[in-house]
C-alpha atoms as a PDB file:
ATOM      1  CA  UNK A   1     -16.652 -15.387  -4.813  1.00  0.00           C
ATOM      2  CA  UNK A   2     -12.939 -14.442  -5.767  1.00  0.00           C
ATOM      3  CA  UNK A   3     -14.026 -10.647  -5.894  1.00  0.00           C
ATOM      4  CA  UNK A   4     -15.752 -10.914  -2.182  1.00  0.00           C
ATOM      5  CA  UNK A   5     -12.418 -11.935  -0.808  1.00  0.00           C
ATOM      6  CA  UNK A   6     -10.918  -9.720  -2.239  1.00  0.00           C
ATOM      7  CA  UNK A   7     -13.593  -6.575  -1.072  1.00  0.00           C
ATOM      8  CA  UNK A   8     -13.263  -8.255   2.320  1.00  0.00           C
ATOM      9  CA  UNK A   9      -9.610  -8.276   2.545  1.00  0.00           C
ATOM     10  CA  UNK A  10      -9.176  -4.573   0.780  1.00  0.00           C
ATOM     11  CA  UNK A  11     -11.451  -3.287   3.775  1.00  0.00           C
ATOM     12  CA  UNK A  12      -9.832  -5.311   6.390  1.00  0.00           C
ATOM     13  CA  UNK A  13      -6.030  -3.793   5.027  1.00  0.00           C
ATOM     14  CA  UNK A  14      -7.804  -0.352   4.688  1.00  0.00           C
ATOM     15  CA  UNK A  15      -9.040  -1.167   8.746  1.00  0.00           C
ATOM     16  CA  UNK A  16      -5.659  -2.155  10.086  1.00  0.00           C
ATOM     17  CA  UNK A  17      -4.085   1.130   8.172  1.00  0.00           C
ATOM     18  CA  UNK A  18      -6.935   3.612   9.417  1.00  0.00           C
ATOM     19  CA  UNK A  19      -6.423   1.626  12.964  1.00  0.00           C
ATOM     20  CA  UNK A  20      -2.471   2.175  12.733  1.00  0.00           C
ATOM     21  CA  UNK A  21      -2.831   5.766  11.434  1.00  0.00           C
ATOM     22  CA  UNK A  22      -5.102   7.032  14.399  1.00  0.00           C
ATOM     23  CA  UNK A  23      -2.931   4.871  17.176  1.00  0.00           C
ATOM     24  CA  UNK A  24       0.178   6.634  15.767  1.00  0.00           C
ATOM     25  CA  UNK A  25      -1.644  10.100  15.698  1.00  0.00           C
ATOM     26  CA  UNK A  26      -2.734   9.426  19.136  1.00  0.00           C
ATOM     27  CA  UNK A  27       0.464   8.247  20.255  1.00  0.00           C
ATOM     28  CA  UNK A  28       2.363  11.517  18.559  1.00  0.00           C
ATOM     29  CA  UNK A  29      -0.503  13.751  20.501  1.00  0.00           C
ATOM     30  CA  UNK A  30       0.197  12.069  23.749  1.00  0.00           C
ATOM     31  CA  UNK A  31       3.451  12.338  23.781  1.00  0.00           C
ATOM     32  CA  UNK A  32       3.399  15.849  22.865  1.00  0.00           C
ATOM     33  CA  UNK A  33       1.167  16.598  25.284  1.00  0.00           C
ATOM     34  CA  UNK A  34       3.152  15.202  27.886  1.00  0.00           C
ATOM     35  CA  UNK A  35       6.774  16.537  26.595  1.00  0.00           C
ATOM     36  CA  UNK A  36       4.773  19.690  26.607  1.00  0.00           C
ATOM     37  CA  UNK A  37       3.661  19.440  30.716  1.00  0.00           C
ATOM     38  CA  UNK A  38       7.553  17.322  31.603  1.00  0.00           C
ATOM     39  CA  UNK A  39       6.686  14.031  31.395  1.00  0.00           C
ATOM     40  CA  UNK A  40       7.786  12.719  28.504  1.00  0.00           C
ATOM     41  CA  UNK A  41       7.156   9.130  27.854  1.00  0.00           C
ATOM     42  CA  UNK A  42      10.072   6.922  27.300  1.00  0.00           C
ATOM     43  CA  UNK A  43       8.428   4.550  24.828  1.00  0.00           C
ATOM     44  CA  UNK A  44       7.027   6.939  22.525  1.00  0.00           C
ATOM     45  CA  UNK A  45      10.262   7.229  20.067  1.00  0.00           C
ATOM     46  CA  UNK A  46      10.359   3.558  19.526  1.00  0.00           C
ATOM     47  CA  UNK A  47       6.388   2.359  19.182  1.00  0.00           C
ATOM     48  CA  UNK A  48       6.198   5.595  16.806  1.00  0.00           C
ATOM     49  CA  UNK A  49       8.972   3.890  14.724  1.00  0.00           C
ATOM     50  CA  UNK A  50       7.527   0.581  14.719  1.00  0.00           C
ATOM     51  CA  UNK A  51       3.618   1.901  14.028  1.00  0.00           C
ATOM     52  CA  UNK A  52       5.144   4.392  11.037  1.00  0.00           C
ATOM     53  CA  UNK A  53       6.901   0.831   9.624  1.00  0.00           C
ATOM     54  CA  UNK A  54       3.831  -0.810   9.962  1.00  0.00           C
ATOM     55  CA  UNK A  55       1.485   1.893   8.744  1.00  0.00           C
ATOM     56  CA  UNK A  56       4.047   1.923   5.668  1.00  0.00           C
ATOM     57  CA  UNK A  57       3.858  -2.027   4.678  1.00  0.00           C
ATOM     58  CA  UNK A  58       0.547  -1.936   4.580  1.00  0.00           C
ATOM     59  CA  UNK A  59       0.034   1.086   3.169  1.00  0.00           C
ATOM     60  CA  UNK A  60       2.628  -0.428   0.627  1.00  0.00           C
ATOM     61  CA  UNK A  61       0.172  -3.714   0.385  1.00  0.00           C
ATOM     62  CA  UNK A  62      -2.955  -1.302   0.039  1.00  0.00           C
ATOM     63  CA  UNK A  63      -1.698   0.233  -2.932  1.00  0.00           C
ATOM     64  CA  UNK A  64      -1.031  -3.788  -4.589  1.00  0.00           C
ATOM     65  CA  UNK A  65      -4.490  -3.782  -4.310  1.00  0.00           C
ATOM     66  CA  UNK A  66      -5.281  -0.850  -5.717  1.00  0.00           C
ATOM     67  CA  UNK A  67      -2.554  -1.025  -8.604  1.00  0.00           C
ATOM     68  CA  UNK A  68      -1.482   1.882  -7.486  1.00  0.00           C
ATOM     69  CA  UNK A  69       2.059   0.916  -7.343  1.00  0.00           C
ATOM     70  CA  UNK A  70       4.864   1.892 -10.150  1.00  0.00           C
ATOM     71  CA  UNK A  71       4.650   0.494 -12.987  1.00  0.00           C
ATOM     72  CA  UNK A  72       4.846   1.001 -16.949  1.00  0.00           C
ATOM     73  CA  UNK A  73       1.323   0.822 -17.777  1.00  0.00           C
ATOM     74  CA  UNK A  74       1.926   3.611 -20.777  1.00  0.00           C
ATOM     75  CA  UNK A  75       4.402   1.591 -22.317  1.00  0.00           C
ATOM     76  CA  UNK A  76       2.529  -1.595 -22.190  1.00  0.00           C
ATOM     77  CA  UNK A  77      -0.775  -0.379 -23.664  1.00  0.00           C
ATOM     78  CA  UNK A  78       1.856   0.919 -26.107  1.00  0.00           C
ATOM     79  CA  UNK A  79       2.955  -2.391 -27.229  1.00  0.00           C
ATOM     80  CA  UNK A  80       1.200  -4.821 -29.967  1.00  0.00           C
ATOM     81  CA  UNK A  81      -1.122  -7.460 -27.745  1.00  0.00           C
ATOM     82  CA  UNK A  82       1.289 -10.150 -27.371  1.00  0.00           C
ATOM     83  CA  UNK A  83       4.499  -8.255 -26.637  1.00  0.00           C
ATOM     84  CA  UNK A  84       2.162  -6.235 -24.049  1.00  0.00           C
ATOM     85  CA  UNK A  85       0.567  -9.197 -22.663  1.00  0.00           C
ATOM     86  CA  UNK A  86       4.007 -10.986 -22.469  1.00  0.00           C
ATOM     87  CA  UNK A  87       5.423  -8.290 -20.665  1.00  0.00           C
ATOM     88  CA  UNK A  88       2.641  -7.747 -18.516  1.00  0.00           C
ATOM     89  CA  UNK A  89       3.294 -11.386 -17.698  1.00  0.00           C
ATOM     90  CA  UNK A  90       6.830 -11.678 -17.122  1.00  0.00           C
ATOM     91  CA  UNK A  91       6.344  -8.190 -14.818  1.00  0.00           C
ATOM     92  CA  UNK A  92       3.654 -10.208 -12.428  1.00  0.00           C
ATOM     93  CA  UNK A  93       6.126 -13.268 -12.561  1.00  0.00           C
ATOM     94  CA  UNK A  94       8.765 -10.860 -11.490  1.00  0.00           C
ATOM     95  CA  UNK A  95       6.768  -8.870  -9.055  1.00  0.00           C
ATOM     96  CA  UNK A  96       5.558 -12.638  -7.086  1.00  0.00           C
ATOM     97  CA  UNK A  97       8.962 -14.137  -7.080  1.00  0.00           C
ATOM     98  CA  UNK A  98      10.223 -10.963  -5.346  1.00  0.00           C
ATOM     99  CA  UNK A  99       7.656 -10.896  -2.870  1.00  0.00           C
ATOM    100  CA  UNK A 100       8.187 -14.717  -2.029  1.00  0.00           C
ATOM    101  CA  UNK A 101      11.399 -13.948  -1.539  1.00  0.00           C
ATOM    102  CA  UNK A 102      10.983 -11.060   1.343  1.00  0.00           C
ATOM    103  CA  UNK A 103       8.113 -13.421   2.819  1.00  0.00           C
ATOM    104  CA  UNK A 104      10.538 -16.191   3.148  1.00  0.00           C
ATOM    105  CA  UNK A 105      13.722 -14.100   4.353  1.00  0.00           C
ATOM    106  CA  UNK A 106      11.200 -12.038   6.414  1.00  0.00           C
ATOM    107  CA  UNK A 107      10.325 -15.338   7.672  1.00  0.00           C
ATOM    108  CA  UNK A 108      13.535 -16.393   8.822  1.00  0.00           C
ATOM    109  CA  UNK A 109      14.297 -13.230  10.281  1.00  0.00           C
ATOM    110  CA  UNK A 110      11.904 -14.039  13.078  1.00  0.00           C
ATOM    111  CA  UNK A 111      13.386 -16.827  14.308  1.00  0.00           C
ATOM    112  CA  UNK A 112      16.548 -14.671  14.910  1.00  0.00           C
ATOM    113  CA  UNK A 113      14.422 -11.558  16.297  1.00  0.00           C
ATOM    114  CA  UNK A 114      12.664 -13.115  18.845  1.00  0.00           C
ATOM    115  CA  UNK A 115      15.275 -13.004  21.065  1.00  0.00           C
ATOM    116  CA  UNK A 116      15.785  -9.221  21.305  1.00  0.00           C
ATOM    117  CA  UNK A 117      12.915  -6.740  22.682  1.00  0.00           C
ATOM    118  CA  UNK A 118      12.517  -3.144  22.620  1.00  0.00           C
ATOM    119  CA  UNK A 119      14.329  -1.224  25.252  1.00  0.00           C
ATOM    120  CA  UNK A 120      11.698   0.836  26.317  1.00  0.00           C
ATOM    121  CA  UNK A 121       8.866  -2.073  26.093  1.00  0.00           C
ATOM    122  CA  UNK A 122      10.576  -4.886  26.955  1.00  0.00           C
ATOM    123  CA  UNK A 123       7.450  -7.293  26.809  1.00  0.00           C
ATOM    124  CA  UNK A 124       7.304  -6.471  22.605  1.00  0.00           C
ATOM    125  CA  UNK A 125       9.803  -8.701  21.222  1.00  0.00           C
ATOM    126  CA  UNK A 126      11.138  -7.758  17.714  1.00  0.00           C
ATOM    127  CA  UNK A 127       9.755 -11.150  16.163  1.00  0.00           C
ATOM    128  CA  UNK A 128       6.070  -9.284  16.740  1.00  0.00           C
ATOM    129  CA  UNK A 129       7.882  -5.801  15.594  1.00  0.00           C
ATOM    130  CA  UNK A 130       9.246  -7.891  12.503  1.00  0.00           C
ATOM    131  CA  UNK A 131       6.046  -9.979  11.565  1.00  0.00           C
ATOM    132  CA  UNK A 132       4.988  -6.821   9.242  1.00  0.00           C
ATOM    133  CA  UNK A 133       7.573  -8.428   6.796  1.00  0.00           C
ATOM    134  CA  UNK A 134       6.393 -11.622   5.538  1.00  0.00           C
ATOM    135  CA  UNK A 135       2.766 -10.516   6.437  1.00  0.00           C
ATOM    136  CA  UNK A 136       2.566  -7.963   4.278  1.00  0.00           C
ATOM    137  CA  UNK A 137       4.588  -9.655   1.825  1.00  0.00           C
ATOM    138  CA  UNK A 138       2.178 -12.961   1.937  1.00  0.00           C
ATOM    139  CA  UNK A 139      -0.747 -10.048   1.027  1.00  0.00           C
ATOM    140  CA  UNK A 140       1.109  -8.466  -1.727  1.00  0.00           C
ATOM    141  CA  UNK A 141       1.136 -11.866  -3.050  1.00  0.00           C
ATOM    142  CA  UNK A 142      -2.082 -12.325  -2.722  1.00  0.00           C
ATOM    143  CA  UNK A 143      -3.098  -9.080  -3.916  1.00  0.00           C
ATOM    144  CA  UNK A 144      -0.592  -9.927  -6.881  1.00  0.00           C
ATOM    145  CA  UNK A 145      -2.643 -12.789  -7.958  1.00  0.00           C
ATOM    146  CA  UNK A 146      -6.276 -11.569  -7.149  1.00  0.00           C
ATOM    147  CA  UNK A 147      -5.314  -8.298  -9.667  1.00  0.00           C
ATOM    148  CA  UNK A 148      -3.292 -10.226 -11.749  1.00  0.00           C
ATOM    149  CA  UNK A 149      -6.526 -11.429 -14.445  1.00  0.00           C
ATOM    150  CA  UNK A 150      -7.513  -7.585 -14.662  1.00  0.00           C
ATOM    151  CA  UNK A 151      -4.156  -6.133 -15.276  1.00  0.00           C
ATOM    152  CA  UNK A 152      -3.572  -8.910 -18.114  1.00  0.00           C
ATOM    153  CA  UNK A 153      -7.128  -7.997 -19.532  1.00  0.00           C
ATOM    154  CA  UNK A 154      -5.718  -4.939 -19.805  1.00  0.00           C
ATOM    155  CA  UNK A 155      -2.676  -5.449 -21.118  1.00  0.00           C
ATOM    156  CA  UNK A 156      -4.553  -7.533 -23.925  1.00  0.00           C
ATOM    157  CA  UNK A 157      -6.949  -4.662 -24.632  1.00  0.00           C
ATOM    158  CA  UNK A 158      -4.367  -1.754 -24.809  1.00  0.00           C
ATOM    159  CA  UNK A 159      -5.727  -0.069 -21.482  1.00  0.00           C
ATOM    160  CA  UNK A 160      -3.703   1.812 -19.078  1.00  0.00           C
ATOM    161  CA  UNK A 161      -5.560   3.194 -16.446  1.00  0.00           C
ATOM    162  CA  UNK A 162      -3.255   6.125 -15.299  1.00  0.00           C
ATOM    163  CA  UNK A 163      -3.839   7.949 -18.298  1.00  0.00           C
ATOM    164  CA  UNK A 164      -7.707   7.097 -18.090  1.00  0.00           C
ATOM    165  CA  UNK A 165      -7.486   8.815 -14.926  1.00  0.00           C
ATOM    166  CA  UNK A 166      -5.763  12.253 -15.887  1.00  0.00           C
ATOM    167  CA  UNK A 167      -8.019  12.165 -18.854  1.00  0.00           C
ATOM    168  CA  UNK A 168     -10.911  12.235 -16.378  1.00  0.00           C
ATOM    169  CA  UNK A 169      -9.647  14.294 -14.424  1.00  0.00           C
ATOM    170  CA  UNK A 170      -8.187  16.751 -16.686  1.00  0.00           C
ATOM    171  CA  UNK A 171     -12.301  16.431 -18.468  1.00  0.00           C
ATOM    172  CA  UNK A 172     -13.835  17.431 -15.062  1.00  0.00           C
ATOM    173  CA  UNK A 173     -11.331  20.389 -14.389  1.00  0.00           C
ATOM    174  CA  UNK A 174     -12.103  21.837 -17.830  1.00  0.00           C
ATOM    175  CA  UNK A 175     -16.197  21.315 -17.372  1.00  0.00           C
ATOM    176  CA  UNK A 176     -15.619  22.886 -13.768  1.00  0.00           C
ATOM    177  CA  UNK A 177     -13.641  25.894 -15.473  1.00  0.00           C
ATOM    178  CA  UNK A 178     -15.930  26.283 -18.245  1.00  0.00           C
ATOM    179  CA  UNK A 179     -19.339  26.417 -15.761  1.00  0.00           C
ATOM    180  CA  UNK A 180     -16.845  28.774 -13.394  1.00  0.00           C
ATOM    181  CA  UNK A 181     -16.863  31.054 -16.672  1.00  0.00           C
ATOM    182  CA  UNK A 182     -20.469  30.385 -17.939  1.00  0.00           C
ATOM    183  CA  UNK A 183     -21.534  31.610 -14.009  1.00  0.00           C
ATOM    184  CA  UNK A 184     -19.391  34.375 -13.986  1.00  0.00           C
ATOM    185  CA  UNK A 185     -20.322  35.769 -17.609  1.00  0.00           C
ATOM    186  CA  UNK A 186     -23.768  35.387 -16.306  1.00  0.00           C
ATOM    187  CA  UNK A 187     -23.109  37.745 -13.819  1.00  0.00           C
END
């Protein structure tokens, strides 16, 4: 159940991202376009702004999903299993109370914002601009504690993925270079 909600809400942060990506694209085209034939559109440098912030929190909040985030995953696999799983620990504790911190603040920054708009849309008030904050923040918790099981797991059983990954990786280039030669000796 726990790992459904958590497919459903990687999709729906991957949705919003591809959504914010292709608005921003088509904004940047647009207005391109349009600086291109004279009529440049007054609202374009300020919705670019806000969709590139957006695009970045939750790109930001993706990658807490993905563990993809920095980290010291070589140096905890490094450690004995307690001193690893310990630190592991204290990191999440770390990471959560920061994150509660920019959802609160971020929270009381809207109370503040939404008195001010955006000059050239004066209908978006900064409180909607600002909302990324504690949303994304609220998710990173979330995505904090849904990961937070595997990456002690792995902390416990000496794991660390980036270097699982290069190994892979580094595996497949060598196979690819090796049939590259095998092909061309054949030749």
């Amino acid at each position: 159940m726990i790992a459904l909600f958590e497919r459903i809400l990687v999709r729906a942060i991957e949705a919003v991202c591809i959504a914010l990506l292709l608005a921003l694209t088509g904004a940047v085209i647009y207005s391109t376009t349009m600086r291109y034939l004279g009529w440049s559109p007054s609202w374009y440098d300020e919705l670019a702004s806000v969709m590139l912030a957006w695009l970045t929190y939750f790109g930001a909040t993706y990658a807490v999903f993905m563990r993809h985030h920095m980290s010291f995953a070589g140096l905890v696999a490094a450690l004995p299993r307690g001193p690893a799983v310990a630190l592991a620990l204290v990191s999440e504790i770390l990471v959560l109370g920061y994150f509660a911190l920019v959802a609160w603040y971020g929270n009381a920054v809207l109370a503040v914002a939404k008195w001010d708009s955006l000059l050239s849309l004066p209908w978006m008030t900064l409180d909607i601009v600002q909302s990324v904050i504690p949303i994304s923040a609220v998710l990173m918790i979330v995505g904090t504690l849904l990961t937070m099981p595997r990456t002690l797991r792995d902390a416990a059983s000496g794991i660390d993925h980036e270097h699982a990954e290069i190994e892979q990786v580094i595996a497949e280039a060598e196979k690819d270079a090796q049939a590259l030669h095998l092909k061309e000796a054949g030749k």
